[in-house]
Protein backbone atom coordinates (compact mmCIF):
# COMPACT_ATOMS: atom_id res chain seq x y z
CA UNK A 1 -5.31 -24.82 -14.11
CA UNK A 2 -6.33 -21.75 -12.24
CA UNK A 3 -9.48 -21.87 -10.05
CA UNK A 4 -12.23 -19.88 -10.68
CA UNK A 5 -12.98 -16.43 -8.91
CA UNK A 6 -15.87 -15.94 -7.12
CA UNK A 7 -16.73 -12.01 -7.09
CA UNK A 8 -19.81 -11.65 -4.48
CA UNK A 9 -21.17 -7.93 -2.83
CA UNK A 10 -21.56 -8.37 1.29
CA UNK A 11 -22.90 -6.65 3.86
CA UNK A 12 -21.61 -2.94 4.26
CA UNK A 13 -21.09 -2.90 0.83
CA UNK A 14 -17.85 -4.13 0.42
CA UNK A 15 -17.34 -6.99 -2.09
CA UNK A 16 -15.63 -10.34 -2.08
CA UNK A 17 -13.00 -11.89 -4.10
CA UNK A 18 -12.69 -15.44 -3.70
CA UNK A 19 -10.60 -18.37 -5.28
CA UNK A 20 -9.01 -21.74 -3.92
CA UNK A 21 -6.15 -20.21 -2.27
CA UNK A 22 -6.94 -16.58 -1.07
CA UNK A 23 -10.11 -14.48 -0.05
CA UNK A 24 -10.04 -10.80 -0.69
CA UNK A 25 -12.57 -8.41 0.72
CA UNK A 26 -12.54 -5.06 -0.98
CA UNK A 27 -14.39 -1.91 -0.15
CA UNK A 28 -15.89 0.63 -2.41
CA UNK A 29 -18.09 2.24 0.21
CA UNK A 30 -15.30 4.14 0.65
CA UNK A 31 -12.04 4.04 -1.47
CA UNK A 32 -11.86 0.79 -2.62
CA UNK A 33 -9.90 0.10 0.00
CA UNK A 34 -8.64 -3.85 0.15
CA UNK A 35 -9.67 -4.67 3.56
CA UNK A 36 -8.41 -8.56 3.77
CA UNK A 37 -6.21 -10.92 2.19
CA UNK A 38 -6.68 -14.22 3.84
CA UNK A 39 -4.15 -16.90 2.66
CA UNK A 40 -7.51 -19.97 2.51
CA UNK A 41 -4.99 -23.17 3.61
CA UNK A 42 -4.14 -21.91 7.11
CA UNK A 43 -6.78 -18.63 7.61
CA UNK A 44 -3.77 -16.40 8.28
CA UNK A 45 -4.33 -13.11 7.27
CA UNK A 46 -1.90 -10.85 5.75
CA UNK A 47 -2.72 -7.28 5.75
CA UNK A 48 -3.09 -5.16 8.88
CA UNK A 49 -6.77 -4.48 10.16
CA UNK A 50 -7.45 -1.82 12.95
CA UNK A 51 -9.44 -3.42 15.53
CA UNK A 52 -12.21 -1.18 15.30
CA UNK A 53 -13.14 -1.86 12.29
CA UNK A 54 -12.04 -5.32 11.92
CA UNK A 55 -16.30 -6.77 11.90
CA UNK A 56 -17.85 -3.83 9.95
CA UNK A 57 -16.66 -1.56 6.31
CA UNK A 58 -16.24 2.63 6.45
CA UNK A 59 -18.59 4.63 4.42
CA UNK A 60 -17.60 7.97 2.67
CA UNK A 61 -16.62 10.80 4.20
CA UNK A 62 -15.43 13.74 1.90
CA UNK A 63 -16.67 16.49 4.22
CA UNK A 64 -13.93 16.96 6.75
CA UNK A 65 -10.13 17.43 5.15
CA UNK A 66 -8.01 16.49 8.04
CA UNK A 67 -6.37 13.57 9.32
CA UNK A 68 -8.71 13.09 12.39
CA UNK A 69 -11.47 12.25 10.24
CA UNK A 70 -9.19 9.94 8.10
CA UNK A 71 -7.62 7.92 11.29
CA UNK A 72 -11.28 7.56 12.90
CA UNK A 73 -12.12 5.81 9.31
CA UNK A 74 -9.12 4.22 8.53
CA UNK A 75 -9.96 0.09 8.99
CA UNK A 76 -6.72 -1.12 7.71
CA UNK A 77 -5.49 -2.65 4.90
CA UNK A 78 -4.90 -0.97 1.43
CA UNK A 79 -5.67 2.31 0.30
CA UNK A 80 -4.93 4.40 -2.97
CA UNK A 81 -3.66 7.94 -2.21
CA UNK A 82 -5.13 10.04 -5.08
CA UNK A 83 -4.18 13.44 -5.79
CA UNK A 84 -2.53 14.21 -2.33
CA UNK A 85 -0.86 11.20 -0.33
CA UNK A 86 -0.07 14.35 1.99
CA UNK A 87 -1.07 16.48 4.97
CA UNK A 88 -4.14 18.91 3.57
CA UNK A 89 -3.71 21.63 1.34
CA UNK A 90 -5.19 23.74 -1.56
CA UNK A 91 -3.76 23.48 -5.21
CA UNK A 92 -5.53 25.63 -7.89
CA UNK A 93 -8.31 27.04 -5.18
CA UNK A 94 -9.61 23.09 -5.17
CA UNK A 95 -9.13 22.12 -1.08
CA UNK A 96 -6.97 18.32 -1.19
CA UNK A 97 -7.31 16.49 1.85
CA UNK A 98 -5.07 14.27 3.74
CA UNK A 99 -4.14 11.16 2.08
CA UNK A 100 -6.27 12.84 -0.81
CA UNK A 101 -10.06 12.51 -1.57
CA UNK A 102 -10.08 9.29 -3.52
CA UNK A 103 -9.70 7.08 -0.32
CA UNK A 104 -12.66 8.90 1.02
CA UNK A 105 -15.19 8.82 -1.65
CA UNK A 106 -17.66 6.01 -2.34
CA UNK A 107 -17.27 4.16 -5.53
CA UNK A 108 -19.93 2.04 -7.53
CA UNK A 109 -18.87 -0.98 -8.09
CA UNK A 110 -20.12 -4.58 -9.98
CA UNK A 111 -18.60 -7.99 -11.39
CA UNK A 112 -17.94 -8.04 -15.15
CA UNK A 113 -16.46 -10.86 -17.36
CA UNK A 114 -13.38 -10.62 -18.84
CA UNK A 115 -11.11 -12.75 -20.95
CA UNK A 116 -9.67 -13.87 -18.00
CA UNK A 117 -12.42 -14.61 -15.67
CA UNK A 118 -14.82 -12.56 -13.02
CA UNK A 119 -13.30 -9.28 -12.05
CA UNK A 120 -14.76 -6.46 -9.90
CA UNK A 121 -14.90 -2.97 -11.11
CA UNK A 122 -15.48 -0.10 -9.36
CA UNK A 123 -15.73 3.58 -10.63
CA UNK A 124 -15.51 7.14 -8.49
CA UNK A 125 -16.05 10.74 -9.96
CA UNK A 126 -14.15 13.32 -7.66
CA UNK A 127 -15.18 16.17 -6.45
CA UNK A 128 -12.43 18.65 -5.77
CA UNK A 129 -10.30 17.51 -8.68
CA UNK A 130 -11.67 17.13 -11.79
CA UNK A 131 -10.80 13.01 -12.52
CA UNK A 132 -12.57 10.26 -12.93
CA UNK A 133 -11.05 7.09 -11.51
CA UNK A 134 -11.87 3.36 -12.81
CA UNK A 135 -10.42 0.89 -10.89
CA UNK A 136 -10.59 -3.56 -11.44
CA UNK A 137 -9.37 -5.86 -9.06
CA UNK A 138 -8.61 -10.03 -10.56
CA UNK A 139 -6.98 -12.81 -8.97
CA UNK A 140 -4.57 -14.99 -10.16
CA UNK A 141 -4.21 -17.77 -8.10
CA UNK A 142 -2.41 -16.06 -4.58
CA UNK A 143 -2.06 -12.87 -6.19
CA UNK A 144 -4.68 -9.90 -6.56
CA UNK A 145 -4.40 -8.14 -10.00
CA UNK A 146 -5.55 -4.98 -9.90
CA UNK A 147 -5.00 -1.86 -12.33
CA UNK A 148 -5.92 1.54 -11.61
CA UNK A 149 -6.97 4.41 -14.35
CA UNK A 150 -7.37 8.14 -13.73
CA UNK A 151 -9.08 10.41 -16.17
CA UNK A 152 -8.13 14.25 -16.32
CA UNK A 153 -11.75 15.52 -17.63
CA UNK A 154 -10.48 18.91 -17.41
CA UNK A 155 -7.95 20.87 -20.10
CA UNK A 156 -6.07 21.74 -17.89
CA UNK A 157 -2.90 20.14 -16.64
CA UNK A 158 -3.22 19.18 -13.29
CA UNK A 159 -0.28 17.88 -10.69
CA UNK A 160 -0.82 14.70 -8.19
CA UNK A 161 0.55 12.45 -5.81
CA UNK A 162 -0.26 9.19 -6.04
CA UNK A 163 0.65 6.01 -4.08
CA UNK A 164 -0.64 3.11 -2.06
CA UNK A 165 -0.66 2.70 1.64
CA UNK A 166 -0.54 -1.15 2.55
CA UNK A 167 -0.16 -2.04 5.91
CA UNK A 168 0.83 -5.68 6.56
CA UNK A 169 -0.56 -7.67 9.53
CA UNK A 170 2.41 -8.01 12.43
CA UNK A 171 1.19 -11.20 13.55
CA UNK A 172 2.19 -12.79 10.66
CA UNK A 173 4.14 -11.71 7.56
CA UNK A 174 5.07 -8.45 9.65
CA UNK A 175 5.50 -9.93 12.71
CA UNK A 176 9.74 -9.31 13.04
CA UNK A 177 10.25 -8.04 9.66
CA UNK A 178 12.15 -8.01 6.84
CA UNK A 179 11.90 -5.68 3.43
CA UNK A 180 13.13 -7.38 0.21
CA UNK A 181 13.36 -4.75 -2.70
CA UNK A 182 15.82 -3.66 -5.23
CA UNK A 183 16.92 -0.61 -3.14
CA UNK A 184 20.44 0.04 -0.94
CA UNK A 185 19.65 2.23 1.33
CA UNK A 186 16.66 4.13 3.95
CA UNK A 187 16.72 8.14 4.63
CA UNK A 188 14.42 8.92 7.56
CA UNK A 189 11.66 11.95 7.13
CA UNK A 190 13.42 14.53 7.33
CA UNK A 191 11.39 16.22 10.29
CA UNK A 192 10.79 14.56 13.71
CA UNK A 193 8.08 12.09 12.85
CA UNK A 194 7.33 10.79 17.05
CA UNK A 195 8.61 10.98 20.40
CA UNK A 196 10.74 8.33 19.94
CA UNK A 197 12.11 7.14 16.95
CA UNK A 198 14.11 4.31 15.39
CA UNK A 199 15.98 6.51 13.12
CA UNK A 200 17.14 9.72 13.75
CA UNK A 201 15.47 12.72 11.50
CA UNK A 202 17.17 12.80 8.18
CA UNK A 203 19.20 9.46 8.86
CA UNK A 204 20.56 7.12 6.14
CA UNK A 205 21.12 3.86 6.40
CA UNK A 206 22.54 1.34 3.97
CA UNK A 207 20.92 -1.78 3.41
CA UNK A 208 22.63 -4.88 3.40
CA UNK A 209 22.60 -6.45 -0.30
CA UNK A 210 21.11 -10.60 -0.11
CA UNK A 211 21.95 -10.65 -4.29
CA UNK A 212 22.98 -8.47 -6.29
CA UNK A 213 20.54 -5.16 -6.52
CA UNK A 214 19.04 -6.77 -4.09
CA UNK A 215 18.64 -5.11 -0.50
CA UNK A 216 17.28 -6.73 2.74
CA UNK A 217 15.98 -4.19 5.43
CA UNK A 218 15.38 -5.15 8.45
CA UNK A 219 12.41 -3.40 10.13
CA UNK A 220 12.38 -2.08 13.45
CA UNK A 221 11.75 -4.95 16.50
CA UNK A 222 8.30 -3.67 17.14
CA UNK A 223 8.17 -3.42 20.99
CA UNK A 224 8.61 0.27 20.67
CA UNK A 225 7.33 2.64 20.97
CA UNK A 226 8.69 4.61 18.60
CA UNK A 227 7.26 6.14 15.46
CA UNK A 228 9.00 6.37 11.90
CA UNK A 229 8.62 6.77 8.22
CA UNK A 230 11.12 6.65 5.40
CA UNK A 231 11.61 6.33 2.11
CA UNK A 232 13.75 4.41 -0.15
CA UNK A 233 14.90 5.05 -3.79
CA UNK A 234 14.03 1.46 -5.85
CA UNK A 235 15.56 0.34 -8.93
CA UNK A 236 12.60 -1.90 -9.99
CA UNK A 237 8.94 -2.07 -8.88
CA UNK A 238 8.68 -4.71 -6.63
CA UNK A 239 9.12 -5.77 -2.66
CA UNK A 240 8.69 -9.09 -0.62
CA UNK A 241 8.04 -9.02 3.04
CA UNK A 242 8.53 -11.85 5.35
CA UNK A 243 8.79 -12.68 8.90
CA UNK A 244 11.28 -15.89 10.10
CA UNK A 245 8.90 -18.74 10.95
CA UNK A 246 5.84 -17.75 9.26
CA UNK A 247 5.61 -19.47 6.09
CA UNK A 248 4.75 -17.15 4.19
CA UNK A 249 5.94 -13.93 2.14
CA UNK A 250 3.83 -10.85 0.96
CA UNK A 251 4.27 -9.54 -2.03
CA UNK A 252 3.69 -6.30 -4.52
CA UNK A 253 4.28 -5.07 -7.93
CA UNK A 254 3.88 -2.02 -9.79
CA UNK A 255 5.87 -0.15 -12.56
CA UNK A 256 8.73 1.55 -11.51
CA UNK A 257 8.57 4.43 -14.01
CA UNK A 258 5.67 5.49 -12.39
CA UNK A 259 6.37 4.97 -8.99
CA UNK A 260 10.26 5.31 -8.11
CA UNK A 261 9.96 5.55 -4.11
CA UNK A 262 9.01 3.21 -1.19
CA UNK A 263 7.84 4.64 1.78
CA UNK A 264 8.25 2.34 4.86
CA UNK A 265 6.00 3.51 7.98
CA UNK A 266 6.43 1.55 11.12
CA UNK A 267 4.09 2.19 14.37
CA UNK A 268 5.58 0.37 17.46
CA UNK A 269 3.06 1.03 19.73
CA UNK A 270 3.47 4.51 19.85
CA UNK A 271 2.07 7.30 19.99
CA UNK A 272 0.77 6.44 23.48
CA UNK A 273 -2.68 8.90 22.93
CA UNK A 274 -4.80 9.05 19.71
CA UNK A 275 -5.10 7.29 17.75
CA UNK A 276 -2.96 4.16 18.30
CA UNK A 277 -2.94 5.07 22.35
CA UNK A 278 0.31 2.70 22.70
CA UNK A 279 -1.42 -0.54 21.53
CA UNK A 280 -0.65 -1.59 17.88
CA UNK A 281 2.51 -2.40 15.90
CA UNK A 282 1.85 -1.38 12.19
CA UNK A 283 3.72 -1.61 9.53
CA UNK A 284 3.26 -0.40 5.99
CA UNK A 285 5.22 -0.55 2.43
CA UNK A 286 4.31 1.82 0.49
CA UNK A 287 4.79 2.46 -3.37
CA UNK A 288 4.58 6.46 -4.57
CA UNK A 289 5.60 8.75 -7.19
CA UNK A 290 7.68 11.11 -4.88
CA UNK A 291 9.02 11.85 -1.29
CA UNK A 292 8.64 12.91 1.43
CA UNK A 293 5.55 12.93 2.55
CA UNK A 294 4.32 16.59 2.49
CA UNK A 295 1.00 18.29 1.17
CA UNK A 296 0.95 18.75 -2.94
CA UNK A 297 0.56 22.47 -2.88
CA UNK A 298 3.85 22.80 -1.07
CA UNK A 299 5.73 20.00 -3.30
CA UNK A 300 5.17 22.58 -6.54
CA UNK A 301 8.01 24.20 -6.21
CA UNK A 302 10.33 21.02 -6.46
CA UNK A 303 10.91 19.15 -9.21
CA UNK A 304 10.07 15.59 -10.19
CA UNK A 305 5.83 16.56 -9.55
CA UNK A 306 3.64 14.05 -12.07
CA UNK A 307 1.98 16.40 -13.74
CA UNK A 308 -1.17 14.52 -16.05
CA UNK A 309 -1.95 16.73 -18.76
CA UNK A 310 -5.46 17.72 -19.59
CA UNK A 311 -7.89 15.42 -21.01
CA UNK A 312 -5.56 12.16 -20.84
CA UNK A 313 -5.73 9.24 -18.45
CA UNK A 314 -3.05 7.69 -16.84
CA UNK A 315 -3.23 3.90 -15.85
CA UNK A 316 -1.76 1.59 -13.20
CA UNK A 317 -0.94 -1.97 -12.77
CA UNK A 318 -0.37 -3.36 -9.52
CA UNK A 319 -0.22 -7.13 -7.92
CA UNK A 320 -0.80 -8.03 -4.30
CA UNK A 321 -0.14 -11.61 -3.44
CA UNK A 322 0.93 -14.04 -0.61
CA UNK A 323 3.02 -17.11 -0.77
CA UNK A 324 4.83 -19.99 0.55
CA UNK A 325 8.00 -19.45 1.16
CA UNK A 326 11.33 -21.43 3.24
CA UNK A 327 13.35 -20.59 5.94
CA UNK A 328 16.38 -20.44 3.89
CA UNK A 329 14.75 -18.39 1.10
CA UNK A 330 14.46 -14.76 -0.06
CA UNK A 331 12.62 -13.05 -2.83
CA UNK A 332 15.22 -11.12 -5.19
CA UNK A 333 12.68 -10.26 -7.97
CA UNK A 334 8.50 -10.60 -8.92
CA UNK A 335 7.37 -11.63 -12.11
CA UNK A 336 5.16 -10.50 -14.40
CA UNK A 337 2.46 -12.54 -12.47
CA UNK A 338 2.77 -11.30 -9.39
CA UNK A 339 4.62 -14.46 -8.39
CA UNK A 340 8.05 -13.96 -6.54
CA UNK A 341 11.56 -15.57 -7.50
CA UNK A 342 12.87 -17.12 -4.60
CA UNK A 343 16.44 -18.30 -4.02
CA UNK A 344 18.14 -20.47 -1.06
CA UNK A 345 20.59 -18.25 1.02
CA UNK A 346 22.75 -19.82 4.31
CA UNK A 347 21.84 -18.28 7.39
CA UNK A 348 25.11 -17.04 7.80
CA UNK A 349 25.36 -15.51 4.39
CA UNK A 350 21.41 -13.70 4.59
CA UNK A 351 22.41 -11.64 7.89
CA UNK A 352 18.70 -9.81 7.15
CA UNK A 353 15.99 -11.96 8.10
């Protein structure tokens, strides 16, 4: 029998979600961003946190469209890109910014009781693009539920971008990587991302198969510093990450229909000025409805742009979870629960993790 959540507001005003095996701190002061995922029986955390924020929660900030403003606010964790997961731009005289305006707004948030137990829910109105956005995060055990709804209150139909930007913490399930998704292959941006780089602009490489439709990508070392992002193509909507000696795998789920590409963006200590100034190793696996990464009002002339049509709303469902996890295991699929299938593969035979 599942334990029963615990959904509390705390200082900042961020809120808690809290059962026996995971604590989740979530933050609709700005975004709804999910902050923490501590796995309860060892403390470990599992998402990324930037050290400046790591004791206090961002507020709004809508004012300023650029990516300064976003990277001095940015504390980590999980955010939902929302209608631009791009550099700035202007679509239909309405001004986007980067990563898009729904990570930057504030949203009002409360527990409710559902047929399933406490949930929080949290609401935002934006103010460039005519949506409203209703958001509810659950657990389930080791896995956060949470599904996200946007409203077009307009009649017109509107295009978007929308993904979400986890970043996983590289002392643990991060630490020396490895992706588990149903994809075969990585293409680098296409543009010079940093300095340095682990792939080459425009690069493909395959990725070596642990079961069938199964890929295993191993992530750049980390001691850097080099910069990178790419994307792969997946088959389903699903990844595990793990890290050899750690316990433990991350997990996420989505539906594929919706979201077809994985972005992977790895920070290895570099850049060596602002805003990482050659300290942190990030990494981040990241679900979205196109690629590359490029501003919306630029992407209109390809094809493939979502395009919600006036008046509808589109919804979301998404898991987050942690779990135990072997040496000699790998994820190769995650069920409807959020709850990976594991199976028992030789060292010899892995050749990934």
């Amino acid at each position: 029998m599942a334990s029963e959540t615990a959904v509390r507001p705390v200082d900042g005003g961020a809120w808690t979600l809290e059962n026996d095996a995971v604590t989740v701190l979530v933050n609709p002061a700005r975004g709804t961003d999910i902050l923490s995922l501590v796995w309860k029986a060892t403390g470990e955390e599992i998402l990324w946190r930037n050290p400046r924020w790591v004791d206090r929660v961002p507020a709004s900030d809508t004012a300023d469209a650029g990516d300064v403003s976003f990277f001095d606010n940015y504390a980590g964790g999980v955010q939902e890109l929302f209608p631009n997961a791009g550099p700035p731009t202007t679509v239909h005289g309405a001004p986007l910014p980067f990563h898009g305006e729904a990570a930057r707004r504030s949203w009002t948030a409360g527990a409710v009781q559902t047929e399933d137990g406490t949930a929080l829910r949290c609401v935002t109105r934006l103010a460039r693009y005519p949506f409203r956005m209703t958001k509810s995060f659950s657990l389930d055990g080791s896995v956060l539920r949470f599904r996200s709804e946007v409203e077009n209150l307009s009649t017109r139909d509107l295009p978007s971008n929308w993904g979400l930007h986890p970043a996983f913490n590289t002392a643990t399930v991060a630490r020396a990587a490895t992706v588990y998704g149903p994809f075969e292959e990585l293409t680098a941006h296409p543009e010079d991302f940093g300095a340095r780089q682990w792939m080459a602009p425009g690069e493909t490489r395959r990725v070596p198969a642990v079961a069938p439709g199964v890929g295993g990508l191993e992530l750049a070392p980390g001691d850097g510093p080099t910069a990178d992002l790419g994307y792969a193509t997946a088959t389903g909507g699903w990844f595990g990450l793990r890290s050899p000696g750690c316990g433990l795998v991350a997990t996420m789920s989505w539906q594929p229909e919706l979201f077809p590409e994985i972005w992977v963006w790895q920070e290895c200590h570099a850049p060596g000025d602002y805003p990482w100034w050659g300290s942190e190793h990030i990494v981040a696996v990241e679900p979205h409805t196109t690629s590359p990464f490029m501003p919306l009002g630029e992407r209109l002339e390809r094809p493939g742009v979502p395009v919600i049509a006036g008046g509808s709303t589109l919804s979301a469902q998404f898991t987050l979870g942690v779990h135990e996890i072997a040496e000699d295991e790998v994820p190769v699929d995650v069920d409807e629960r959020g709850v990976p299938v594991l199976i028992t593969v030789p060292d010899e035979g892995e050749g990934v993790a």
